[in-house]
PDB file of N, CA and C in Angstrom:
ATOM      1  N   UNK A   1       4.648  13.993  37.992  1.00  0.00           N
ATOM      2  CA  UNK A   1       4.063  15.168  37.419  1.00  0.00           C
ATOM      3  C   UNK A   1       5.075  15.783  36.455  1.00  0.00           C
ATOM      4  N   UNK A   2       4.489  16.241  35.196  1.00  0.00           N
ATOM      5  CA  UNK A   2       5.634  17.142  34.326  1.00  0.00           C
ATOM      6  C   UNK A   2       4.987  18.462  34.411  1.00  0.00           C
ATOM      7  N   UNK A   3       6.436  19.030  33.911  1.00  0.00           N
ATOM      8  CA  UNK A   3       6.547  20.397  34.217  1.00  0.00           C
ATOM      9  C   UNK A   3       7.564  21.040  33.602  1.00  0.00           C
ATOM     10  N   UNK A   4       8.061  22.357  33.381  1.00  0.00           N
ATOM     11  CA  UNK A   4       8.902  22.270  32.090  1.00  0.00           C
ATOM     12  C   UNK A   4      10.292  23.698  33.408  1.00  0.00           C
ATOM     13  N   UNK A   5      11.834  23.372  33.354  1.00  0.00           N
ATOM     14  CA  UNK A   5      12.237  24.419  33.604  1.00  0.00           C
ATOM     15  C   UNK A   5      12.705  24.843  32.379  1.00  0.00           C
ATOM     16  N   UNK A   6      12.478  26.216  32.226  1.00  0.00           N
ATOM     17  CA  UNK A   6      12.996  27.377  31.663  1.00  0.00           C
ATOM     18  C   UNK A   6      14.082  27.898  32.083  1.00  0.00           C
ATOM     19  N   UNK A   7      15.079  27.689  31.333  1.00  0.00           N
ATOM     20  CA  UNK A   7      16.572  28.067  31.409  1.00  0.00           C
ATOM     21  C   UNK A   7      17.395  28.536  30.268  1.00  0.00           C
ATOM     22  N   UNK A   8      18.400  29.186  31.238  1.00  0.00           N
ATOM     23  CA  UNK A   8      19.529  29.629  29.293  1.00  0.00           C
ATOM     24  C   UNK A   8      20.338  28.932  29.371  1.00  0.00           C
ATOM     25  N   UNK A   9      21.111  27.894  30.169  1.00  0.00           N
ATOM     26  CA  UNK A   9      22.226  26.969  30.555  1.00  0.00           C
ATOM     27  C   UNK A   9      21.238  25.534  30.820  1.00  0.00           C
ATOM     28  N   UNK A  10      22.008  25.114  31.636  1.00  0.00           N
ATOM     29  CA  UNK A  10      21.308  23.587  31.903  1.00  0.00           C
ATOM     30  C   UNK A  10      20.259  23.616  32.817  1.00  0.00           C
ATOM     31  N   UNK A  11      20.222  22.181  32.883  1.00  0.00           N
ATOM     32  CA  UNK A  11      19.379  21.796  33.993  1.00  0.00           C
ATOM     33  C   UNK A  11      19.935  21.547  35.485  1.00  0.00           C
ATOM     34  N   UNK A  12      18.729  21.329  36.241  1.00  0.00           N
ATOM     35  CA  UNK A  12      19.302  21.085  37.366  1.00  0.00           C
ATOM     36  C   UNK A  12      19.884  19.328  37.523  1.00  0.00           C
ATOM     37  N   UNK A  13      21.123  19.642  38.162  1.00  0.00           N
ATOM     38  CA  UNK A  13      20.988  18.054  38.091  1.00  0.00           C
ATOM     39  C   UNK A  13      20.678  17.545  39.381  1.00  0.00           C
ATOM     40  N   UNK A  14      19.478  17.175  39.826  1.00  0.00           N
ATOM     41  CA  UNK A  14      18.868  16.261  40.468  1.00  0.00           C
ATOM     42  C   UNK A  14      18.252  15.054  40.537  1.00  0.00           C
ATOM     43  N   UNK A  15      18.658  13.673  41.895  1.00  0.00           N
ATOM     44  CA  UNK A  15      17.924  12.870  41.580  1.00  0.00           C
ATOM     45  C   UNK A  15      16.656  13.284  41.040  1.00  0.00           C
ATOM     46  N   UNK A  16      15.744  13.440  42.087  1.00  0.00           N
ATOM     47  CA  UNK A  16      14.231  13.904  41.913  1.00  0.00           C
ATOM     48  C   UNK A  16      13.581  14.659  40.632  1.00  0.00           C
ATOM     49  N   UNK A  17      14.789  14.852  39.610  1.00  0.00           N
ATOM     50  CA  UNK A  17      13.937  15.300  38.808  1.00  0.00           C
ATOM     51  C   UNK A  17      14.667  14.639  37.271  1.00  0.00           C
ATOM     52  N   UNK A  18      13.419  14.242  36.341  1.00  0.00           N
ATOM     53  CA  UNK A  18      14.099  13.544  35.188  1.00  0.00           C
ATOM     54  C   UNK A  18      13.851  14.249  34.251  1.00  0.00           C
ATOM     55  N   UNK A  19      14.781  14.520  32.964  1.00  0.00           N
ATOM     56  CA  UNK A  19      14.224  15.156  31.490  1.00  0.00           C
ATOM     57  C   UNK A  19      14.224  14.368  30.983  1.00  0.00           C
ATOM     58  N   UNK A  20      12.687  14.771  30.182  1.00  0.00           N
ATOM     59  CA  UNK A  20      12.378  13.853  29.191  1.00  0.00           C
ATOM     60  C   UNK A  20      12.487  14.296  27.398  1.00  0.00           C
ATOM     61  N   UNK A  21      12.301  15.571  27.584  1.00  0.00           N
ATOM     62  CA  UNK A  21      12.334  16.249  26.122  1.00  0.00           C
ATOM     63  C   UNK A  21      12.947  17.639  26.074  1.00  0.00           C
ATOM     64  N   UNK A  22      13.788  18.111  25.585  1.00  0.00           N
ATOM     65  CA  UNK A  22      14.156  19.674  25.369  1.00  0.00           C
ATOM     66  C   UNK A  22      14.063  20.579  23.774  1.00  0.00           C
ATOM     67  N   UNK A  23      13.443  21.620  24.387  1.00  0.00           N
ATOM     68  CA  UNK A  23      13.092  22.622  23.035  1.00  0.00           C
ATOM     69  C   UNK A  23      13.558  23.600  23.399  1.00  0.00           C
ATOM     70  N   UNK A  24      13.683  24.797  22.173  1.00  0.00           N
ATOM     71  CA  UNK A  24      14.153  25.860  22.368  1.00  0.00           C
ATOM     72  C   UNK A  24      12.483  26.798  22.970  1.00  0.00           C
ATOM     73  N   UNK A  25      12.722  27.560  23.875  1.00  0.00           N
ATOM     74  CA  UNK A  25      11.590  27.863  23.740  1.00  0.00           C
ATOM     75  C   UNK A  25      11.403  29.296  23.020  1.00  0.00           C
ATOM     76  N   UNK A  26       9.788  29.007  22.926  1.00  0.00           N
ATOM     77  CA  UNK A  26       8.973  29.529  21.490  1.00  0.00           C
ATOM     78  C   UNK A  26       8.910  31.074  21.838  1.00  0.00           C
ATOM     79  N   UNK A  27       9.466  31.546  20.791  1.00  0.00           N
ATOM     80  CA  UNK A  27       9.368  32.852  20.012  1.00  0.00           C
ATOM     81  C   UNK A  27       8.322  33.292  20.755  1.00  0.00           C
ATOM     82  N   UNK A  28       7.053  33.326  20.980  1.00  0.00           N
ATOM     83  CA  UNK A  28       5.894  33.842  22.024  1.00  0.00           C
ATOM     84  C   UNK A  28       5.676  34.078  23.513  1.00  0.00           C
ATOM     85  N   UNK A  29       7.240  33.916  23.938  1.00  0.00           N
ATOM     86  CA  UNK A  29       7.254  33.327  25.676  1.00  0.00           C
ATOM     87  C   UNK A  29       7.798  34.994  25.595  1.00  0.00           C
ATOM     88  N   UNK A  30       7.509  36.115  26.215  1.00  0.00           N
ATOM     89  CA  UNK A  30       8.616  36.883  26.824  1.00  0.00           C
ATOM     90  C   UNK A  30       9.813  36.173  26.955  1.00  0.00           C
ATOM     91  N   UNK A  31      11.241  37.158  26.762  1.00  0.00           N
ATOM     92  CA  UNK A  31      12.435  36.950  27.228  1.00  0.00           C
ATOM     93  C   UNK A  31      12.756  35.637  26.772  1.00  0.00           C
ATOM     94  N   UNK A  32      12.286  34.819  25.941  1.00  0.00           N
ATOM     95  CA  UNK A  32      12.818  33.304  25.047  1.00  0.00           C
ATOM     96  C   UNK A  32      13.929  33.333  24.254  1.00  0.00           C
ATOM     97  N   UNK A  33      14.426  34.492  24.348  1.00  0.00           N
ATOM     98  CA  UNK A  33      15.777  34.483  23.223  1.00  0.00           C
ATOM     99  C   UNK A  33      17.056  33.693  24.064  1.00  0.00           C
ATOM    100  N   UNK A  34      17.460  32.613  23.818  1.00  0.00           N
ATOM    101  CA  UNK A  34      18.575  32.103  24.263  1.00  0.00           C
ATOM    102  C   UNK A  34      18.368  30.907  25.414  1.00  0.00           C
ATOM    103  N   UNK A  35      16.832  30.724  25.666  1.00  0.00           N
ATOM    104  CA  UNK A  35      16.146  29.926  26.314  1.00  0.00           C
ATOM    105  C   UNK A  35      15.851  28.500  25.868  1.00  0.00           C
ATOM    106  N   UNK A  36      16.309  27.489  26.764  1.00  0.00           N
ATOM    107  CA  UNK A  36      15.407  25.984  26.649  1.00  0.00           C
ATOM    108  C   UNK A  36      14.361  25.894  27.587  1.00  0.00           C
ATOM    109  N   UNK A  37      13.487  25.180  26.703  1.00  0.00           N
ATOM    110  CA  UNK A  37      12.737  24.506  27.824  1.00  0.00           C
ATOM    111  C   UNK A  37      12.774  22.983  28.137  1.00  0.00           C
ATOM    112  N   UNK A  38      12.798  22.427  29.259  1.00  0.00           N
ATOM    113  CA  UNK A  38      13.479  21.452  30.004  1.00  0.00           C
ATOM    114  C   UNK A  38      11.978  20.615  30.497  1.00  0.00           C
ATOM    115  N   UNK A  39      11.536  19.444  29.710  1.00  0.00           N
ATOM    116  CA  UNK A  39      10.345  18.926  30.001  1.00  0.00           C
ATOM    117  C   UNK A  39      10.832  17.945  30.734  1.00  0.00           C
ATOM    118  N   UNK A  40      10.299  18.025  32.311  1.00  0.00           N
ATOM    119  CA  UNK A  40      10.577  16.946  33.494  1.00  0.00           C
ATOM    120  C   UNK A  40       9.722  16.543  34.127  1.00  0.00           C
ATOM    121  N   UNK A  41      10.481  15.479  34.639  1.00  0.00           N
ATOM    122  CA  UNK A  41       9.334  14.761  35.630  1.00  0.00           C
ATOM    123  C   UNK A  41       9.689  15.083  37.307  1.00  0.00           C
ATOM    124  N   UNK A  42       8.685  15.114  38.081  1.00  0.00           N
ATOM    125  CA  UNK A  42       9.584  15.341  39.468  1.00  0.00           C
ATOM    126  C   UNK A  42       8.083  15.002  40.069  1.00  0.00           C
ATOM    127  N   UNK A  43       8.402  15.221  41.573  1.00  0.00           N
ATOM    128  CA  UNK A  43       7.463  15.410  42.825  1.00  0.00           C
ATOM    129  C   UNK A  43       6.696  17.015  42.673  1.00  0.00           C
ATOM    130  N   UNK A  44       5.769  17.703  43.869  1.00  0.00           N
ATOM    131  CA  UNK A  44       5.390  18.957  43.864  1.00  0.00           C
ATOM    132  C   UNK A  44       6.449  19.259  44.575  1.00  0.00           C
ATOM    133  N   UNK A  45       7.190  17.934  45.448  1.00  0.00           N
ATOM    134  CA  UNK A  45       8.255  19.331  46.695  1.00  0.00           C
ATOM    135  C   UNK A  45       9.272  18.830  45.786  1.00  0.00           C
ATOM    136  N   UNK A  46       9.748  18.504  44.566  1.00  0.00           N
ATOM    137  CA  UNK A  46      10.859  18.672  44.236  1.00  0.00           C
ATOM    138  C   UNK A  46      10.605  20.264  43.275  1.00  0.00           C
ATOM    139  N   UNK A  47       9.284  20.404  42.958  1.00  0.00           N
ATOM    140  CA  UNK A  47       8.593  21.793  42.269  1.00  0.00           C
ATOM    141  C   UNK A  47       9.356  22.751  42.867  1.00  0.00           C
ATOM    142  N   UNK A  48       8.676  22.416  44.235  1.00  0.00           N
ATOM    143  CA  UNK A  48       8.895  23.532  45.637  1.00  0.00           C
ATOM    144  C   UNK A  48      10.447  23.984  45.603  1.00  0.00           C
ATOM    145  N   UNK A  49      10.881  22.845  45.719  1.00  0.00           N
ATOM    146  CA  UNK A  49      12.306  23.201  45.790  1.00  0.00           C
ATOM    147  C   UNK A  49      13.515  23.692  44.912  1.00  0.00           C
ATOM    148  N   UNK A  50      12.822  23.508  43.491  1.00  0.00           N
ATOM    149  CA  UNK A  50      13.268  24.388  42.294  1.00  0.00           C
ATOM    150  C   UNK A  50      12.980  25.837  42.741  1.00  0.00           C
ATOM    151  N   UNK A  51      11.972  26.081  43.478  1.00  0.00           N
ATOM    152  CA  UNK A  51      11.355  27.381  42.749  1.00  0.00           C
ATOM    153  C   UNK A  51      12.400  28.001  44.318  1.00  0.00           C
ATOM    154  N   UNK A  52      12.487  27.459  45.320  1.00  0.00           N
ATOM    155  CA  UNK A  52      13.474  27.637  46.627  1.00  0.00           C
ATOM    156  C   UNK A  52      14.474  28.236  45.956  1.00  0.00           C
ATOM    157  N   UNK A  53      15.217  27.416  44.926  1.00  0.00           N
ATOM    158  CA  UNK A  53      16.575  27.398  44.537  1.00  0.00           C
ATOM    159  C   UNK A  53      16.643  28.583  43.366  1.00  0.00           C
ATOM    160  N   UNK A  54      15.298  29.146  42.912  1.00  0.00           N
ATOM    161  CA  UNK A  54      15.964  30.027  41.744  1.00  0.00           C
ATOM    162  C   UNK A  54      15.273  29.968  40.583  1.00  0.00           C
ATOM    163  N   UNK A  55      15.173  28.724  40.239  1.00  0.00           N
ATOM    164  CA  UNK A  55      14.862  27.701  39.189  1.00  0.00           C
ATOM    165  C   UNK A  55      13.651  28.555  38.308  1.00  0.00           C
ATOM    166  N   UNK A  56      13.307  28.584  37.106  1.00  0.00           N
ATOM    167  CA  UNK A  56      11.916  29.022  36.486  1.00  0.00           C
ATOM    168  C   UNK A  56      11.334  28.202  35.760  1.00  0.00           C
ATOM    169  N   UNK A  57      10.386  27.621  36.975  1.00  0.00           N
ATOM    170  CA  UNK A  57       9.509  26.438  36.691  1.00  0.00           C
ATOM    171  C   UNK A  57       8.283  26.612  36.462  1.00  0.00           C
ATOM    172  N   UNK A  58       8.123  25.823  35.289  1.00  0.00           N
ATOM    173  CA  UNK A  58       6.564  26.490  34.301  1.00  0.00           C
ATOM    174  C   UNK A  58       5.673  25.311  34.605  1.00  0.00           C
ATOM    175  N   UNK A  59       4.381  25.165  35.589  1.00  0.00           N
ATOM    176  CA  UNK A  59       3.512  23.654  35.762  1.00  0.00           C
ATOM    177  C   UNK A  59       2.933  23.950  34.146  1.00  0.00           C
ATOM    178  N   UNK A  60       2.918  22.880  33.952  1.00  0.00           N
ATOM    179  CA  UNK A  60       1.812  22.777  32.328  1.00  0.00           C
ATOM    180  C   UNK A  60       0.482  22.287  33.029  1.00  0.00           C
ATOM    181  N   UNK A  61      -0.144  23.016  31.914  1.00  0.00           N
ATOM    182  CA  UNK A  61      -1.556  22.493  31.569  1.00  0.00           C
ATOM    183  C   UNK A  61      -1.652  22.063  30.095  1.00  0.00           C
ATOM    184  N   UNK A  62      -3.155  20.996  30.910  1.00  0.00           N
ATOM    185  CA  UNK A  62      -3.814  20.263  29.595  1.00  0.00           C
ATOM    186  C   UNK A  62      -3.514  20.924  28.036  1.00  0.00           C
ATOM    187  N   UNK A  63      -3.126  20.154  27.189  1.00  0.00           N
ATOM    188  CA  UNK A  63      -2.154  20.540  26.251  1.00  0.00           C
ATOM    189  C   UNK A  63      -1.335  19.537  24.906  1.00  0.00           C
ATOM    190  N   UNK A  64      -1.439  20.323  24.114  1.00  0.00           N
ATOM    191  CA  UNK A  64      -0.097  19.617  23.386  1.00  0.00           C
ATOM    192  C   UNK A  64       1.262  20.812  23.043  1.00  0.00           C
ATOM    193  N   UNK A  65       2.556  20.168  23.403  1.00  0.00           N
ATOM    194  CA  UNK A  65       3.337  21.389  23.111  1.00  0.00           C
ATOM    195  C   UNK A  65       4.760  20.582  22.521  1.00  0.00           C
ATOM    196  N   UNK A  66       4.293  21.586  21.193  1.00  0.00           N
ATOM    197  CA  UNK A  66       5.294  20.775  19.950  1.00  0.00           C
ATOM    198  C   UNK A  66       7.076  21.144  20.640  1.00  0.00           C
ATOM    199  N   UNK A  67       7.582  20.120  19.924  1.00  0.00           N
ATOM    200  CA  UNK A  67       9.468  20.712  20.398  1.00  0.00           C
ATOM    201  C   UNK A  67       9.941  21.074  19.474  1.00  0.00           C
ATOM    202  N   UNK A  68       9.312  21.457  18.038  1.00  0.00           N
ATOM    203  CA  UNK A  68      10.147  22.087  17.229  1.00  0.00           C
ATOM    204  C   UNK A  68      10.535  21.416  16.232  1.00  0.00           C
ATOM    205  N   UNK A  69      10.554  19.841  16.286  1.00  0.00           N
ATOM    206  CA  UNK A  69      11.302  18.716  15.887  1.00  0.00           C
ATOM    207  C   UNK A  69      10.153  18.253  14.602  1.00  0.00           C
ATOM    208  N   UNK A  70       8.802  18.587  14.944  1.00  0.00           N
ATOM    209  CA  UNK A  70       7.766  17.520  14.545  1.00  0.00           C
ATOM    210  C   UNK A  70       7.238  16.561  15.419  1.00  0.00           C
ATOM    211  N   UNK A  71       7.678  16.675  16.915  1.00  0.00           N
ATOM    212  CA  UNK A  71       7.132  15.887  17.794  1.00  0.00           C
ATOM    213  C   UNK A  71       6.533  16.849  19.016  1.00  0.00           C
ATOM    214  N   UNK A  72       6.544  16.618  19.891  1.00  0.00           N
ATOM    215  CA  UNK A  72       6.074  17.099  21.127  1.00  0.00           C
ATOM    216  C   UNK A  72       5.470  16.163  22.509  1.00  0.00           C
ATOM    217  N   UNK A  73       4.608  16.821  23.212  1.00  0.00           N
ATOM    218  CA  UNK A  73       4.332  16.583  24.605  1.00  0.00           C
ATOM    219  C   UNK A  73       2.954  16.677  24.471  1.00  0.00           C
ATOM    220  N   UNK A  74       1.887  15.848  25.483  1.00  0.00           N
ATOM    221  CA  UNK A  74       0.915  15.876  25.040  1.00  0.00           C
ATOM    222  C   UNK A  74       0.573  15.097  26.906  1.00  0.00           C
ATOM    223  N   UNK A  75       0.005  16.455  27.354  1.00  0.00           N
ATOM    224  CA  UNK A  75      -0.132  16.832  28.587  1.00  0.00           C
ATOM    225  C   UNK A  75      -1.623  16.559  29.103  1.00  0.00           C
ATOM    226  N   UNK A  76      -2.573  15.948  29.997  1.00  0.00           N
ATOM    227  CA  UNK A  76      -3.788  15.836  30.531  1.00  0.00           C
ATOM    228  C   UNK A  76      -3.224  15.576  31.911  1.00  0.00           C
ATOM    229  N   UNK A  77      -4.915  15.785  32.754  1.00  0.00           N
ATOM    230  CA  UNK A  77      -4.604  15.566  34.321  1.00  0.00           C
ATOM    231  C   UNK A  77      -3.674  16.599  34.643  1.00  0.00           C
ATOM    232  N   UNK A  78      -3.437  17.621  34.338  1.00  0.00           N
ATOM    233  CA  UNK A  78      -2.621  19.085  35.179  1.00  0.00           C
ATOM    234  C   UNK A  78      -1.537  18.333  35.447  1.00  0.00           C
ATOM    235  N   UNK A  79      -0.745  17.707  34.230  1.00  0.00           N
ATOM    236  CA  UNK A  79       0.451  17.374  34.590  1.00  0.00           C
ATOM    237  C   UNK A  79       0.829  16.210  34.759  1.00  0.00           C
ATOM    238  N   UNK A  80      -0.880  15.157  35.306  1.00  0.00           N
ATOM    239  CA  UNK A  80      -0.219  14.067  35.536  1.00  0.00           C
ATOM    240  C   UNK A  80       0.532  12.771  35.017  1.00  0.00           C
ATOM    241  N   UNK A  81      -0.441  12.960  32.993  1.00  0.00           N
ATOM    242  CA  UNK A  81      -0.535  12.090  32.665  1.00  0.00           C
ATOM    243  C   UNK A  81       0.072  12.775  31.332  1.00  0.00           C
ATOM    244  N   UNK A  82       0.761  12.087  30.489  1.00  0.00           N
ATOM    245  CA  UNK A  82       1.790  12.515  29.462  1.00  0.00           C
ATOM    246  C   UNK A  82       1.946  11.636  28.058  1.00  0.00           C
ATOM    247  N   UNK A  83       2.309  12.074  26.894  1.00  0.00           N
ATOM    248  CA  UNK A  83       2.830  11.433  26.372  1.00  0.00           C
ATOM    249  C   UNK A  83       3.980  12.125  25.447  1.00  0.00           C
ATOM    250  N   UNK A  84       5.324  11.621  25.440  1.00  0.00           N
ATOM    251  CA  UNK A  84       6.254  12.008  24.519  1.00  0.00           C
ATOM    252  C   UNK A  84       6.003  11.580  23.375  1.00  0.00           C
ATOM    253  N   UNK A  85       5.963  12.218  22.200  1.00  0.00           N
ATOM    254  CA  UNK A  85       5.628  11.998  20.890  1.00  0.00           C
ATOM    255  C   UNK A  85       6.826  12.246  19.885  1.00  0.00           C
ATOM    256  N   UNK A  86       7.533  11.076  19.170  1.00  0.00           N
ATOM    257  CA  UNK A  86       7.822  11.839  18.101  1.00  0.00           C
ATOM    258  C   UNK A  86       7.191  12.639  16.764  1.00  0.00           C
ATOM    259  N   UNK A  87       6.198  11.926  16.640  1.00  0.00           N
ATOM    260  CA  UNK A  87       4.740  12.825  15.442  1.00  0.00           C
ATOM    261  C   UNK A  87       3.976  13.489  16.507  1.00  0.00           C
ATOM    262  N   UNK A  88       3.015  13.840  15.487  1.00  0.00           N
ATOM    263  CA  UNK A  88       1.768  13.702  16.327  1.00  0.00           C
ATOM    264  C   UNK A  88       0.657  12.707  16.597  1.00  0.00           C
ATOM    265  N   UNK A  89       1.383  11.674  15.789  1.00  0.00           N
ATOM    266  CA  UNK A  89       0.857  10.429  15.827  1.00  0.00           C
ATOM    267  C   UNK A  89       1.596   9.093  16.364  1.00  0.00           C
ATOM    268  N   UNK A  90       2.962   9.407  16.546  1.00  0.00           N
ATOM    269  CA  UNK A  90       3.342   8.148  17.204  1.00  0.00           C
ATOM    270  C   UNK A  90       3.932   8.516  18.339  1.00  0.00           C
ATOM    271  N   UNK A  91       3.657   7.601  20.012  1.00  0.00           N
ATOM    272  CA  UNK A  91       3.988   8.288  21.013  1.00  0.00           C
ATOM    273  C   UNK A  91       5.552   6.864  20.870  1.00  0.00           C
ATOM    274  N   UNK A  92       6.156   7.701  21.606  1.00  0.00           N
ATOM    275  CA  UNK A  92       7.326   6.888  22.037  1.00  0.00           C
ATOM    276  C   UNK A  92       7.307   6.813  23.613  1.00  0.00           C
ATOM    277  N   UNK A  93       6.346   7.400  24.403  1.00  0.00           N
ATOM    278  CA  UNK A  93       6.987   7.093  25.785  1.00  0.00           C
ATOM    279  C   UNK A  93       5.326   7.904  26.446  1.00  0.00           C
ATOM    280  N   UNK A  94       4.552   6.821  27.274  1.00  0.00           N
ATOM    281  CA  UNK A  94       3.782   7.216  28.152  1.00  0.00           C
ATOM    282  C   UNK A  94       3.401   7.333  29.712  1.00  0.00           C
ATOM    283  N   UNK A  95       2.613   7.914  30.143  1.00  0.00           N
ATOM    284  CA  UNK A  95       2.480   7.576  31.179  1.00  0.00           C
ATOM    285  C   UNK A  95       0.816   7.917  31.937  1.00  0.00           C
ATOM    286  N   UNK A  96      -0.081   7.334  31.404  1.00  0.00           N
ATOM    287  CA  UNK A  96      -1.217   7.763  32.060  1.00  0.00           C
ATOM    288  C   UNK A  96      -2.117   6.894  32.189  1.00  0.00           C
ATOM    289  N   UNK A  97      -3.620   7.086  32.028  1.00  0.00           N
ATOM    290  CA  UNK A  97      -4.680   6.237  32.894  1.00  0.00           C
ATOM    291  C   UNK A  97      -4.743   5.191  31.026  1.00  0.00           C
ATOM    292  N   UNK A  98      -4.616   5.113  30.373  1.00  0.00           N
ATOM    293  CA  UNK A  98      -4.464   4.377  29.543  1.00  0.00           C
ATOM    294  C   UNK A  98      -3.372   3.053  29.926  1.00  0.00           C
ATOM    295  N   UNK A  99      -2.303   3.275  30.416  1.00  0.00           N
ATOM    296  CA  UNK A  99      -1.951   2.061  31.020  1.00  0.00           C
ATOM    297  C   UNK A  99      -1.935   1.198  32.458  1.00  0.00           C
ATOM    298  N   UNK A 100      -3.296   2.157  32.752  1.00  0.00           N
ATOM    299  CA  UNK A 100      -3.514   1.428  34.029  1.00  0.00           C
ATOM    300  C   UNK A 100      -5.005   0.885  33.772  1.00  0.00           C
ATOM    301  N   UNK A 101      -5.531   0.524  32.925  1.00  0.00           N
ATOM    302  CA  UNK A 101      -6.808  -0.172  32.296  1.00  0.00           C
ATOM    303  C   UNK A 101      -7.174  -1.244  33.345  1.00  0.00           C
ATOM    304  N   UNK A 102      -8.328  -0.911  33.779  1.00  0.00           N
ATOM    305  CA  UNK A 102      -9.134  -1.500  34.513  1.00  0.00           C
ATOM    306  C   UNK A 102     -10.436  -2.536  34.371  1.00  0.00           C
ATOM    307  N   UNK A 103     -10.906  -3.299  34.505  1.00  0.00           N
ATOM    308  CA  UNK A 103     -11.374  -3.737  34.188  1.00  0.00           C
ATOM    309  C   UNK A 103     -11.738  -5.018  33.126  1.00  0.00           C
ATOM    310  N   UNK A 104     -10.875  -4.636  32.057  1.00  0.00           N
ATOM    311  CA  UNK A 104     -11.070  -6.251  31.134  1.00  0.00           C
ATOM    312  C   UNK A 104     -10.017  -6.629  32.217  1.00  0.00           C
ATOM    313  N   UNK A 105     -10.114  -8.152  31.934  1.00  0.00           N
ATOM    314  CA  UNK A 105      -9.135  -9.373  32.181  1.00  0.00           C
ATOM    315  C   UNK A 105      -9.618 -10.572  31.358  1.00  0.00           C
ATOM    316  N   UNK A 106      -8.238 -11.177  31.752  1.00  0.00           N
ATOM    317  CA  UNK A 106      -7.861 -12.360  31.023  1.00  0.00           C
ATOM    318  C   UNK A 106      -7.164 -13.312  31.996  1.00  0.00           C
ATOM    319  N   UNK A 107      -7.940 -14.283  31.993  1.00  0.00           N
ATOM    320  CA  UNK A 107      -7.332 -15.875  33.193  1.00  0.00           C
ATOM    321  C   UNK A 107      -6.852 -14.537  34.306  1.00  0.00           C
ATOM    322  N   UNK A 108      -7.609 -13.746  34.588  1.00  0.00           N
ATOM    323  CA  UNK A 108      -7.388 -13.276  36.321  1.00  0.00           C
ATOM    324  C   UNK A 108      -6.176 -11.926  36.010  1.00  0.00           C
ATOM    325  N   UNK A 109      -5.801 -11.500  34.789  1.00  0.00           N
ATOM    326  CA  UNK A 109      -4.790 -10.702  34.363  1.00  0.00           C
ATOM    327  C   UNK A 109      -5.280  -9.459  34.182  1.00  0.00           C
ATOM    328  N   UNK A 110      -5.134  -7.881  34.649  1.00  0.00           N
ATOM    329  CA  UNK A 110      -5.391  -6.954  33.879  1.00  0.00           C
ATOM    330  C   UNK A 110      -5.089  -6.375  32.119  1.00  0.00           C
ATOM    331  N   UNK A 111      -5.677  -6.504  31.364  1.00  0.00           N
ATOM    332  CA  UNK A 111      -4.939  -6.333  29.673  1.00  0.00           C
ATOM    333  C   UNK A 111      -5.222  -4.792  29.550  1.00  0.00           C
ATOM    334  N   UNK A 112      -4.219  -3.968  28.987  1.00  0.00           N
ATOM    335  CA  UNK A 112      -3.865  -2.939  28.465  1.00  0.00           C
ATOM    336  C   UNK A 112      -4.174  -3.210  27.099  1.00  0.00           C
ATOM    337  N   UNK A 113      -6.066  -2.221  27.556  1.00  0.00           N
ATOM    338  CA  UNK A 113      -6.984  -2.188  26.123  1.00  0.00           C
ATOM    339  C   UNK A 113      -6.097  -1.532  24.615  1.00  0.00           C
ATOM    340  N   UNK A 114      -5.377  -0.500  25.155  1.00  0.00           N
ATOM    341  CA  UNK A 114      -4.761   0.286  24.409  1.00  0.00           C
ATOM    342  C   UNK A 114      -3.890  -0.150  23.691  1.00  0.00           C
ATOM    343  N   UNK A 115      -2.433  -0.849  24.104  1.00  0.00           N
ATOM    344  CA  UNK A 115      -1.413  -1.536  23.811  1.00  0.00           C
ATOM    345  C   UNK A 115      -1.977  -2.515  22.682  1.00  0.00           C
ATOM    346  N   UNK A 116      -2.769  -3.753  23.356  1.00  0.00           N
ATOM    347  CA  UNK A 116      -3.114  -4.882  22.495  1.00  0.00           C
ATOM    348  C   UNK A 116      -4.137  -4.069  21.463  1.00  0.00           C
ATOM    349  N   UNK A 117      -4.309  -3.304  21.345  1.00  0.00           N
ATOM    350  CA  UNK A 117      -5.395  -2.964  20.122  1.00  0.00           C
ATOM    351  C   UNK A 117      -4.502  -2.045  19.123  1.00  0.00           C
ATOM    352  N   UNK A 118      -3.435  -1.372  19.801  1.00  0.00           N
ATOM    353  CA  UNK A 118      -3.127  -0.032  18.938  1.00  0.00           C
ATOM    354  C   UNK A 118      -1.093  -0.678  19.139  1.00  0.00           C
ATOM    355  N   UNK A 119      -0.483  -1.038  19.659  1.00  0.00           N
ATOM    356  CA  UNK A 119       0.729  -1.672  19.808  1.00  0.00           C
ATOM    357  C   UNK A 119       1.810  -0.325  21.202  1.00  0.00           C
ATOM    358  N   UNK A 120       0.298   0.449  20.995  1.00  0.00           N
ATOM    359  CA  UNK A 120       1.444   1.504  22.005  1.00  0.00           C
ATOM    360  C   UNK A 120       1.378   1.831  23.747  1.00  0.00           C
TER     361      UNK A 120
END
C-alpha cells in the first residue's frame, strides 16, 4: 500500500517501509513550508506504527499527484495499486492489476496484455 509521510527532516528508516518518490510538499497543504512529502510503500501495521511513533502519515486516495519535477504518482485501489511516473506519460515503475493479467495465455503462460502491447 502507498502512502505519503509528511516531514521537515527525513524519513523513517525502516525495514517495512520503502520510498519511492519525494516532493516538496505543495503550497496548498497547511503548515507545508519546509515540508517533504515521502511517497512509500509499507503494510497497514507498519501505517499503525508510524502513526504510534509520531510520524504524519497521509493514506492517499485515488489520484494523480505531481512531484514538482514533471512527473508524479498515479494512485487507484485506495492505495493499492500505483504508478511512478516520470511524465505523465511514461511510467517508470508499477504495481497493479495491469500486471497481474488474467486470462490470455500462451502454450499454458499468463501474458501481460499491457507490457507486450504498450512495452511498460
Amino acid at each position: 500500500m502507498m502512502f505519503i509521510i509528511r516531514s521537515a527532516g527525513d524519513w523513517p528508516d525502516r525495514p517495512d517501509v520503502e520510498v519511492k518518490l519525494s516532493r516538496e510538499t505543495p503550497a496548498t497543504v497547511n503548515d507545508a513550508a519546509g515540508k517533504s512529502d515521502f511517497f512509500c510503500l509499507g503494510e497497514p501495521d507498519a501505517i499503525a506504527a508510524l502513526r504510534a511513533a509520531g510520524w504524519n502519515v497521509v493514506e492517499l486516495r485515488d489520484g494523480y499527484y505531481e512531484d514538482g519535477a514533471g512527473g508524479g504518482v498515479a494512485i487507484w485501489g485506495q492505495g493499492k495499486y500505483w504508478e511512478i511516473r516520470d511524465t505523465h506519460f511514461t511510467v517508470k515503475e508499477a504495481v497493479g492489476p495491469a500486471g497481474q493479467a488474467e486470462g490470455a495465455t500462451t502454450n499454458g503462460e499468463i501474458v501481460n496484455v499491457r507490457r507486450a502491447i504498450f512495452g511498460a
